[in-house]
Protein backbone atom coordinates (compact mmCIF):
# COMPACT_ATOMS: atom_id res chain seq x y z
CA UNK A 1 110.03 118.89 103.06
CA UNK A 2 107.64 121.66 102.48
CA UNK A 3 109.72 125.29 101.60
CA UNK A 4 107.35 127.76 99.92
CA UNK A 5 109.15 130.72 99.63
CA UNK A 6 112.81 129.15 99.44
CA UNK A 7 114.93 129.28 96.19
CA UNK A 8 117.53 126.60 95.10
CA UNK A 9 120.48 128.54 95.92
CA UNK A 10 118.99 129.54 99.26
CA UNK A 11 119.78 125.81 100.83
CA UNK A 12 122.70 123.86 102.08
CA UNK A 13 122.21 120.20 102.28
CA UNK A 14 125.30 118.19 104.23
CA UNK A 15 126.07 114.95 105.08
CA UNK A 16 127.77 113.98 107.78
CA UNK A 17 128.81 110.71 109.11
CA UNK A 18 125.19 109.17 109.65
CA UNK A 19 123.12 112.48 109.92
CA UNK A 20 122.05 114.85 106.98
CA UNK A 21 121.91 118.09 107.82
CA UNK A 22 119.41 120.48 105.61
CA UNK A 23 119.91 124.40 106.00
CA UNK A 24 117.97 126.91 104.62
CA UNK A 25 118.30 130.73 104.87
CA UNK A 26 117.04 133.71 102.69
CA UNK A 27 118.34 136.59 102.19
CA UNK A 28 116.72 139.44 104.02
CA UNK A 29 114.94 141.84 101.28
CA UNK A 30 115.01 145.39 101.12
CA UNK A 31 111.01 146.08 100.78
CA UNK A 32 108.62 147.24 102.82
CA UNK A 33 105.61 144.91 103.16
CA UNK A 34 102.51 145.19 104.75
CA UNK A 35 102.04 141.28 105.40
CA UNK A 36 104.03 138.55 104.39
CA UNK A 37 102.14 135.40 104.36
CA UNK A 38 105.16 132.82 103.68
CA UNK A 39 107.52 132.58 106.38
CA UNK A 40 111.26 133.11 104.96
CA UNK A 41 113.52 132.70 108.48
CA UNK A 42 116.62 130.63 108.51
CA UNK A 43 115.95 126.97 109.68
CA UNK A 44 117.88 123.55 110.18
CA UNK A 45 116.97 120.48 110.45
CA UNK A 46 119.01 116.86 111.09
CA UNK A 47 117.77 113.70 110.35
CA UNK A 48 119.33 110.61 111.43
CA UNK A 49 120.28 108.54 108.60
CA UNK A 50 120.40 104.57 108.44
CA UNK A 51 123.33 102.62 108.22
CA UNK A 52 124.54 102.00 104.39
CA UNK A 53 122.25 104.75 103.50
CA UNK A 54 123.22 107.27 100.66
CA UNK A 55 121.68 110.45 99.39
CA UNK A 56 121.54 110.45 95.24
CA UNK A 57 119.92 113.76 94.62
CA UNK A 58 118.09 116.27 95.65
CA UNK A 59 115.03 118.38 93.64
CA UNK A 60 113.19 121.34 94.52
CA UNK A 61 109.81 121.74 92.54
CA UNK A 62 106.84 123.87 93.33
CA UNK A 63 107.73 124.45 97.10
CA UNK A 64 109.17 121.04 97.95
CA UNK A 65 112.12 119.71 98.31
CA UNK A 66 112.67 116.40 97.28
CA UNK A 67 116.03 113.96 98.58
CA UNK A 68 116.16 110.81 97.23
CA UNK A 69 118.01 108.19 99.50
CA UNK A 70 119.45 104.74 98.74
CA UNK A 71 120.72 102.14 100.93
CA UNK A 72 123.83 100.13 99.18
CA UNK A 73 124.40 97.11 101.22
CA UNK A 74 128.06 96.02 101.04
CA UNK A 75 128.24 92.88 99.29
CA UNK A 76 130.31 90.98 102.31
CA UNK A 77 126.91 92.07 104.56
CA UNK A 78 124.25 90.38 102.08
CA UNK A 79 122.74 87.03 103.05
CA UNK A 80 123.99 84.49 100.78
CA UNK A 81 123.10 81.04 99.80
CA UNK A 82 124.53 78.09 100.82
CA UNK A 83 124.55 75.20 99.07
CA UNK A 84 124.87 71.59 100.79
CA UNK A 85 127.13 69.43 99.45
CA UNK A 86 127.25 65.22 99.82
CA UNK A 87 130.58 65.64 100.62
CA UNK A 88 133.79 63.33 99.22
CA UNK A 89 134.56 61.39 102.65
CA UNK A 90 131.19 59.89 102.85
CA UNK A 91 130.75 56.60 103.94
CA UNK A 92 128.73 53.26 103.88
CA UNK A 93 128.31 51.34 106.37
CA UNK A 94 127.29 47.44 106.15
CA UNK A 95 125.48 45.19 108.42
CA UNK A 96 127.00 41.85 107.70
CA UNK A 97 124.28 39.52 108.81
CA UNK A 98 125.59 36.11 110.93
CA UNK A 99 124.15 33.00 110.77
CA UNK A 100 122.30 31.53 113.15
């Protein structure tokens, strides 16, 4: 997410439930300028996480910040192998063979 102007402490990033919630506001500064090129207004913006999906950490570096996600599948909700077995009940069965 592209934030030119922001600072660290200047966002709030939340999780809740399945949606992460990023904030952002600036504090209003006591100059007078004649033009401001950056936008600084307050903004927030939800994204709709995945299920099993985790946020590990977030960066901000040269006007972007940066959330890493990772989805951790519970171990009872991974496929697993099977193997087939012969089995201990098997059985044989015989043709006896008259004669004629």
């Amino acid at each position: 997410m592209v934030v030119a102007g922001f600072d660290s402490s200047d966002f709030d990033i939340t999780q809740n439930n399945n949606t992460l919630i990023v904030t952002g506001h600036k504090a209003e500064s006591k100059k007078q300028l004649l033009h401001q090129g950056i936008a600084t207004r307050a903004f927030e913006r939800q994204f709709e996480r995945a299920d099993y999906v985790n946020v590990n950490n977030a960066s901000l570096e040269n006007g972007m910040l940066v959330i890493d996600l990772q989805r951790e599948i519970p171990e009872e909700l991974k496929p697993r192998k099977i193997s087939i077995g012969l089995g201990t009940n098997a059985q044989t069965i015989e043709h006896e063979k008259k004669a004629a």
